[in-house]
Protein backbone atom coordinates (compact mmCIF):
# COMPACT_ATOMS: atom_id res chain seq x y z
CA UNK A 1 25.49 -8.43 24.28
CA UNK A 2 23.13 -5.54 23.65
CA UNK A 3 22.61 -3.09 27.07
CA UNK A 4 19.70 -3.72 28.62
CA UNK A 5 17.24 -1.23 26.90
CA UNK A 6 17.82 -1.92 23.51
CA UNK A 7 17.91 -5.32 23.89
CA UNK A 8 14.39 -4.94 25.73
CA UNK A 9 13.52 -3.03 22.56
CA UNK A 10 15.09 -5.88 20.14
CA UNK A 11 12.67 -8.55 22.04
CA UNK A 12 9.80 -6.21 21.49
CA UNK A 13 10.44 -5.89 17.90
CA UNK A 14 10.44 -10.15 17.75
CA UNK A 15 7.61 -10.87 19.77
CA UNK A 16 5.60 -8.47 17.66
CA UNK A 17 6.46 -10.00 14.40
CA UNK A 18 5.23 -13.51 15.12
CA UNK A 19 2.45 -15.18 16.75
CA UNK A 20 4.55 -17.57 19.03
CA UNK A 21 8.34 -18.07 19.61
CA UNK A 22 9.92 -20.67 21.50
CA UNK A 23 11.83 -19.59 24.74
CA UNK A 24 15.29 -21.05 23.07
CA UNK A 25 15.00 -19.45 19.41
CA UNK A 26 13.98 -16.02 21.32
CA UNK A 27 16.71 -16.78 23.49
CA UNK A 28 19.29 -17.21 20.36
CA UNK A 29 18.12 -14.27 18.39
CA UNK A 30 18.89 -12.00 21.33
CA UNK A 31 22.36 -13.59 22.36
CA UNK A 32 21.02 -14.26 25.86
CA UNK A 33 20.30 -16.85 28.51
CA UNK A 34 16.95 -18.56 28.98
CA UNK A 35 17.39 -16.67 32.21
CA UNK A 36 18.06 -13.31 30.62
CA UNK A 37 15.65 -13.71 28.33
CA UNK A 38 13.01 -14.36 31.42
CA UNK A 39 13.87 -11.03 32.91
CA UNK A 40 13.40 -9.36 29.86
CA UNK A 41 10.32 -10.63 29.49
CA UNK A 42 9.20 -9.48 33.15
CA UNK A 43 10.24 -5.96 32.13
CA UNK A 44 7.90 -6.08 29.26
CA UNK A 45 5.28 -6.84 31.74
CA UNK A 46 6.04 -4.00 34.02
CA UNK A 47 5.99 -1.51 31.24
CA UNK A 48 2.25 -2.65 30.40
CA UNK A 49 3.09 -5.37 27.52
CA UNK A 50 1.05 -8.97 27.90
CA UNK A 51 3.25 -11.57 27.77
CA UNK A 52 1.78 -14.75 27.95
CA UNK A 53 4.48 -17.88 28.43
CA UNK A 54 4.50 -21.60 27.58
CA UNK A 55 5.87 -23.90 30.18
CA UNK A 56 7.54 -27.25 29.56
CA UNK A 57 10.40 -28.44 27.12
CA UNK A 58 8.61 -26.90 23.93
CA UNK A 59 7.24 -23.29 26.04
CA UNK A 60 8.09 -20.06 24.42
CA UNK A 61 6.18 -16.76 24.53
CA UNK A 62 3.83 -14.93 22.71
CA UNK A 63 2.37 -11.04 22.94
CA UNK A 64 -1.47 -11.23 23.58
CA UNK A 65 -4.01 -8.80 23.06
CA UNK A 66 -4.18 -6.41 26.20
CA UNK A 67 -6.18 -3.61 26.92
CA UNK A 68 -4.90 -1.05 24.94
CA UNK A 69 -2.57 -0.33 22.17
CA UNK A 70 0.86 -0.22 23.70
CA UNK A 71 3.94 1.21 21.14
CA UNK A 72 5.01 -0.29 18.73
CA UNK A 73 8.73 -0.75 17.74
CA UNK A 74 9.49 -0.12 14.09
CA UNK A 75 13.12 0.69 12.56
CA UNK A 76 13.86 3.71 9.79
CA UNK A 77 12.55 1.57 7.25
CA UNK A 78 9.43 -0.08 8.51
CA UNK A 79 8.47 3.91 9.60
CA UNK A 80 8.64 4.80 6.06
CA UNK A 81 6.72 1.57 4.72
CA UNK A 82 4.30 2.81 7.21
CA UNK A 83 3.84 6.19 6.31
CA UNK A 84 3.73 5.76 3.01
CA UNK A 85 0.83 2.44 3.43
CA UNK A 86 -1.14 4.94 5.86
CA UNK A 87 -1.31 7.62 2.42
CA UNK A 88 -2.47 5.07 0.33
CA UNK A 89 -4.69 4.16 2.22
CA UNK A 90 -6.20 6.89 2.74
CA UNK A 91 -8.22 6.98 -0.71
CA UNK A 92 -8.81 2.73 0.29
CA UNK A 93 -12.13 1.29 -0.18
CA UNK A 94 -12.43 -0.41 2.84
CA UNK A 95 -14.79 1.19 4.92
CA UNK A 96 -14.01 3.51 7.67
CA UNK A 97 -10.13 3.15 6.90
CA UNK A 98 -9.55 6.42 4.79
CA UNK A 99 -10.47 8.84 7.79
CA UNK A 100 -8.66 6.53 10.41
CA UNK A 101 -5.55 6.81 7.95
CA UNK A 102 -5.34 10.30 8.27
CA UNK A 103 -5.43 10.69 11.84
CA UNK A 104 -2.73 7.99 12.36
CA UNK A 105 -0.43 9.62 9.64
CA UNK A 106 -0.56 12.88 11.12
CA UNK A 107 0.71 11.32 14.39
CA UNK A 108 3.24 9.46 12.90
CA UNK A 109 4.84 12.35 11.10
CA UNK A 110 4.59 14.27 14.23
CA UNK A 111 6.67 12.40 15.78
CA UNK A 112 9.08 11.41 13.20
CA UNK A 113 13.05 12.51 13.48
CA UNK A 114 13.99 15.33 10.69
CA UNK A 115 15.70 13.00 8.88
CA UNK A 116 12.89 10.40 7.71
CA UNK A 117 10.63 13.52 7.98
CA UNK A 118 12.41 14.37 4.78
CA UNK A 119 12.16 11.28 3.36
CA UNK A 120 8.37 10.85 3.81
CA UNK A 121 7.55 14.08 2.23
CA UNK A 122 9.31 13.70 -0.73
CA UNK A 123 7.54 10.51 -1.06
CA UNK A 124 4.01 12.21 -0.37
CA UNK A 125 5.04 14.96 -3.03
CA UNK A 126 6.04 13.15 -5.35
CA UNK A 127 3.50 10.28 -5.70
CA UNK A 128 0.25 10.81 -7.21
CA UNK A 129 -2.80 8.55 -6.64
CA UNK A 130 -4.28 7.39 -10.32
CA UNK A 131 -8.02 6.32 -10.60
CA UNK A 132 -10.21 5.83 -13.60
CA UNK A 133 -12.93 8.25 -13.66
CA UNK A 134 -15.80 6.79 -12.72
CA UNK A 135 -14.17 4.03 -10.86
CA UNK A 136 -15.64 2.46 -7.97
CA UNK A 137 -14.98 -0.62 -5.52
CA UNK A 138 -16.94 -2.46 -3.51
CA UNK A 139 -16.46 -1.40 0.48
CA UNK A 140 -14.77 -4.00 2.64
CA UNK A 141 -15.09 -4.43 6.52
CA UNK A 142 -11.47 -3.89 7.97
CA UNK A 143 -12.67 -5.99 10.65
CA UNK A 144 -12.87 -9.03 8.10
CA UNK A 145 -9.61 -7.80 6.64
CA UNK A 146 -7.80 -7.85 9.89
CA UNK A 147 -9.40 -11.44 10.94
CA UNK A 148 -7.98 -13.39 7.63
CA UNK A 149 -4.59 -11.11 7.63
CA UNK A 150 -3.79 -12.51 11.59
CA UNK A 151 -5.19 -16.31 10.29
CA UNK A 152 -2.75 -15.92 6.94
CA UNK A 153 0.14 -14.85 9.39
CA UNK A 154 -0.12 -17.10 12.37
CA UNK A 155 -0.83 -20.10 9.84
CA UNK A 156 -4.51 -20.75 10.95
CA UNK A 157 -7.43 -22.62 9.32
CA UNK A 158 -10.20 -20.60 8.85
CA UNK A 159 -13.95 -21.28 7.46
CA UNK A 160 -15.92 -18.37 6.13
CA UNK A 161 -19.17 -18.33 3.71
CA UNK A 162 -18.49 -17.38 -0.15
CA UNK A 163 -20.60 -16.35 -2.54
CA UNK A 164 -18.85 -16.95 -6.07
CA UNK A 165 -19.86 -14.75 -9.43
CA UNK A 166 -22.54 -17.19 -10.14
CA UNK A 167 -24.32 -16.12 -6.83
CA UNK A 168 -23.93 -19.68 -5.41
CA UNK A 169 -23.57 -19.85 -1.81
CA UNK A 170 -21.11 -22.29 0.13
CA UNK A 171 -19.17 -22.87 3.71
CA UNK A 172 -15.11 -23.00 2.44
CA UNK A 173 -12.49 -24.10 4.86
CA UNK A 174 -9.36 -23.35 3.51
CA UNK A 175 -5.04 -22.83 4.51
CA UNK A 176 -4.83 -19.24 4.31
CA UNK A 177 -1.75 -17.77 2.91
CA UNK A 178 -1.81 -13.91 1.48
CA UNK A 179 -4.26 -11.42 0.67
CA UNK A 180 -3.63 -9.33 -2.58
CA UNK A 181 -4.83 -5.99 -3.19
CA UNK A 182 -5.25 -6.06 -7.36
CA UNK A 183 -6.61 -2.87 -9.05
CA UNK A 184 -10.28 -2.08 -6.94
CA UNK A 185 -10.04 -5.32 -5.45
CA UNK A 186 -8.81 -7.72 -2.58
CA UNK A 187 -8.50 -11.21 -2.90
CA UNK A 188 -7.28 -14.01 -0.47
CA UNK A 189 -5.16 -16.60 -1.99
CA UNK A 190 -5.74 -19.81 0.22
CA UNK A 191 -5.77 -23.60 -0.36
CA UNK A 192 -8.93 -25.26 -0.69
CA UNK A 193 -9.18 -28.45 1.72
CA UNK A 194 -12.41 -29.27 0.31
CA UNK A 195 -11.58 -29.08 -3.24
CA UNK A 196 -8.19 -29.68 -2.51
CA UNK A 197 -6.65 -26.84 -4.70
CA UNK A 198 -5.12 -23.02 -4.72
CA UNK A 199 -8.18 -20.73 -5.23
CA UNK A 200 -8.27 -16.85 -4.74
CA UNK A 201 -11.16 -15.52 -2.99
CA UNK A 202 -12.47 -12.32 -3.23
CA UNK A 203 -12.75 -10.73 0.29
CA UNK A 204 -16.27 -8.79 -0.75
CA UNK A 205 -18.17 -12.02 -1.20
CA UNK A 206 -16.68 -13.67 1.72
CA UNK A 207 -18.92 -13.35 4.91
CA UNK A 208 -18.49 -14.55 8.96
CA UNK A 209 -14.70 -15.71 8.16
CA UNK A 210 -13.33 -17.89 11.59
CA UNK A 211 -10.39 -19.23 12.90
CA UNK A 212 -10.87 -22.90 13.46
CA UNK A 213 -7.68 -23.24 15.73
CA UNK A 214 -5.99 -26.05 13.96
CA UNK A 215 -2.38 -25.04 12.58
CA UNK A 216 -0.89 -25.96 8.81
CA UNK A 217 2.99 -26.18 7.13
CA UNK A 218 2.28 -23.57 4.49
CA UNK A 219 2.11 -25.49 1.10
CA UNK A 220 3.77 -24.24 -2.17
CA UNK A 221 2.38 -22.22 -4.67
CA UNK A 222 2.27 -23.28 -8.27
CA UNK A 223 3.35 -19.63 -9.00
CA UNK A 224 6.16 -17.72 -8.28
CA UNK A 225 4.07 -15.27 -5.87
CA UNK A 226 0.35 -14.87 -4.75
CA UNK A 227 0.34 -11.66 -6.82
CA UNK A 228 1.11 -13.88 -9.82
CA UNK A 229 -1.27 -16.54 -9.07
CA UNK A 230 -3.82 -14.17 -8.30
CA UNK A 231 -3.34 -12.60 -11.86
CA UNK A 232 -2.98 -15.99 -13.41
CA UNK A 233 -6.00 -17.01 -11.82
CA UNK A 234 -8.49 -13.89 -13.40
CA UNK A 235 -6.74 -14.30 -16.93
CA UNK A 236 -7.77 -18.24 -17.57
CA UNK A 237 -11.37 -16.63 -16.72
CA UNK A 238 -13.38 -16.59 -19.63
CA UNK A 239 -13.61 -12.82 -21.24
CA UNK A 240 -16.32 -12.19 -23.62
CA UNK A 241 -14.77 -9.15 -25.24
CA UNK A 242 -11.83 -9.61 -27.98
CA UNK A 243 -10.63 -6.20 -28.68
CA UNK A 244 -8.72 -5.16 -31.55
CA UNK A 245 -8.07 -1.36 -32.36
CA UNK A 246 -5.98 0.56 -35.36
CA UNK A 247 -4.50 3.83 -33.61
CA UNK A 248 -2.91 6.37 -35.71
CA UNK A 249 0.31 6.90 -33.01
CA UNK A 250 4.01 5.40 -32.80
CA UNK A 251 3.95 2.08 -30.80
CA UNK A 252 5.87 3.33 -28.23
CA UNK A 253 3.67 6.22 -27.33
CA UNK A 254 0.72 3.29 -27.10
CA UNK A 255 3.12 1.07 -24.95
CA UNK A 256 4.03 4.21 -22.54
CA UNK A 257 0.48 4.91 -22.09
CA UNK A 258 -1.78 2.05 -22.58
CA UNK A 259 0.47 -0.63 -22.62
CA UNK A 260 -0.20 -2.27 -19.26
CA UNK A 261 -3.66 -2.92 -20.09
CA UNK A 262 -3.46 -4.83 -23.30
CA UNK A 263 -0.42 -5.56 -26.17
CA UNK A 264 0.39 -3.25 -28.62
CA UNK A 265 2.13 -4.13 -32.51
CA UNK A 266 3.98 -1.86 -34.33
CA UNK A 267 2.17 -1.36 -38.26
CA UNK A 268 4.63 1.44 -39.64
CA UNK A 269 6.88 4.40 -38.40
CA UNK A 270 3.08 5.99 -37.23
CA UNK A 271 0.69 3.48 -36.79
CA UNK A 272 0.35 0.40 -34.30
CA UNK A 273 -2.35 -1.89 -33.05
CA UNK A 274 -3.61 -2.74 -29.91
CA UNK A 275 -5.61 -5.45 -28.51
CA UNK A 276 -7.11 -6.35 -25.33
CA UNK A 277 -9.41 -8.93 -24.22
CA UNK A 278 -11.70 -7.78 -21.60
CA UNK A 279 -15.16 -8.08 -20.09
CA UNK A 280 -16.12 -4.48 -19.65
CA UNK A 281 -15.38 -2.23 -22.59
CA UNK A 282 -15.35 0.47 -20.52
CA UNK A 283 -11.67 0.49 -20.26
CA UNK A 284 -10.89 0.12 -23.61
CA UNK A 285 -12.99 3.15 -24.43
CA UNK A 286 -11.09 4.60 -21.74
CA UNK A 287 -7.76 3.62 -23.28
CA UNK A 288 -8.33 4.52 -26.77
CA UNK A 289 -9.74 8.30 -24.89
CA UNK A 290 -6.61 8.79 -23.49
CA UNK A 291 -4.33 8.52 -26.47
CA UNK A 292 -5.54 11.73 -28.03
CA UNK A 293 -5.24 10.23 -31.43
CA UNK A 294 -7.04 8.80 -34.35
CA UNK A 295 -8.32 5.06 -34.51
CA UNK A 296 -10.16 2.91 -35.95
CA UNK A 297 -11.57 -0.08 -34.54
CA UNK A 298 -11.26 -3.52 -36.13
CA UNK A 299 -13.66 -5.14 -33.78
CA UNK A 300 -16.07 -6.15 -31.87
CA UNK A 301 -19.12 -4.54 -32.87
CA UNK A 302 -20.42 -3.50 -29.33
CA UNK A 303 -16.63 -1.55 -28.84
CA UNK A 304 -18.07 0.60 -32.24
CA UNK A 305 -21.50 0.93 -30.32
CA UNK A 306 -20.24 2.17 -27.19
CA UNK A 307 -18.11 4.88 -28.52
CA UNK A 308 -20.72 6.08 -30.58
CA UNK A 309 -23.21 6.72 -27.24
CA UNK A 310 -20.33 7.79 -25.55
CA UNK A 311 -20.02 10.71 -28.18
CA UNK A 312 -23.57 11.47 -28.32
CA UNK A 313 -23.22 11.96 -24.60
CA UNK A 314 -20.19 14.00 -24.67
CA UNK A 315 -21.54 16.26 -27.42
CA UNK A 316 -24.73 16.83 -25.41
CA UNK A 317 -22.65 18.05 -22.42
């Protein structure tokens, strides 16, 4: 059996990973008595924690909101997730979170041991932060972000108002399960109950999301991952654009550079051709830019059209 303070920290570390844990699985994890595990849990209280307990054959505990932020427990590992999270988001679009990042990642650092010190700032050093120029995203409440994170992690229904591309308004209630942050965007992936299917959702058109109270068994996804689905979901949309570009470069200089944005096809030894279908050609334009080569575009039209404002533009300047 763990001493006494580490095992108090061990208990900590549970209670703050789920929502609810009955008394005998807490009990297990930590290799103690219901008894033990009572006393533990009366030394959380004294040290400022909130508690609450379940009586009866099913009770367990769970750590409620209190009045202020007590400290959290995280290993080596989570510290470094953390650190890392807090720099990304940093440049995040959700509003108010980019300052609040900073301050909290200059505290954790602070007070970081030498050794994952080092760690962090070979992370920070080495990893640069890629945009598009000109790139924007739509600003996000974190207060909304929080609400549906706790309701996709304690398993809770939740109804909200959507707003879908089409401007159509409607009241969803739906079995939350991840969000997904995908390129400028965040998207909950969540099953539908009232059209009784996996949609994603994205969190910018959703408004006044609740938790309803009622509990769900998480169903399975028809994909290997909600990142998956989520891309799955935006490629059967319907994309207007079918792009299809000559470019005067080895394939695998296109592939290196460009290739996660559309498929490229060897022609000869110097010479390959990519395509993309898209709804904005901005980002082929983009694309094609950053190849610093020679192209020529098979189609559409309106791809020939931009490019050609695009260097009246850049000639002007």
């Amino acid at each position: 059996m763990a001493n006494t303070s580490s095992r108090t920290l061990r208990l900590l570390s549970l209670l703050q990973t789920h929502r609810y844990w009955p008394g005998s699985e807490l009990a297990e994890r930590l290799g103690v008595s219901p008894r033990t595990l009572r006393r533990d849990i009366d030394r959380l209280r004294e040290l400022g924690y909130p508690v609450e307990a379940q009586r009866g054959v099913d009770g367990g505990y769970q750590l409620a909101a209190g009045a202020s932020l007590p400290p959290l427990v995280v290993d080596d590992e989570e510290a470094v997730a953390l650190t890392v999270g807090l720099q990304t988001a940093a440049q995040s679009s959700v509003d108010g979170i980019a300052e609040s990042s900073v301050r909290v990642l200059a505290k954790v650092v602070q007070v970081m041991p030498a050794r994952l010190r080092r760690r962090v700032d070979a992370l920070r050093a080495m990893t640069v932060p890629a945009t598009w120029p000109g790139a924007s995203a739509p600003r996000i409440d974190p207060g909304l972000l929080t609400t549906i994170a706790l309701a996709c992690r304690d398993s809770e229904r939740i109804r909200f108002g959507y707003t879908d591309a089409g401007g159509r308004e409607s009241e969803r209630e739906v079995e939350p399960l991840r969000l997904v942050p995908l390129g400028r965007q965040w998207y909950l992936v969540a099953y539908d109950l009232t059209r009784h299917a996996w949609r994603n959702f994205r969190i910018d058109r959703i408004t006044d999301p609740r938790g309803t109270g009622a509990r769900f068994r998480p169903r399975e996804l028809p994909t290997a991952d909600a990142a998956e689905f989520v891309r799955s979901s935006l490629g059967a949309l319907p994309q207007p654009y079918e792009v299809e570009v000559l470019v005067e470069v080895p394939a695998a200089v296109a592939r290196e550079r460009i290739g996660r944005w559309g498929t490229v096809e060897e022609v000869d030894a110097g010479r390959c051709r990519v395509r993309m279908t898209t709804a904005s050609l901005d980002w082929p334009a983009l694309a094609l830019g950053s190849l610093c080569a020679e192209f020529r575009v098979v189609g559409p039209p309106e791809l020939r059209d931009q490019l050609r404002e695009w260097a009246g533009r850049f000639s002007r300047a």
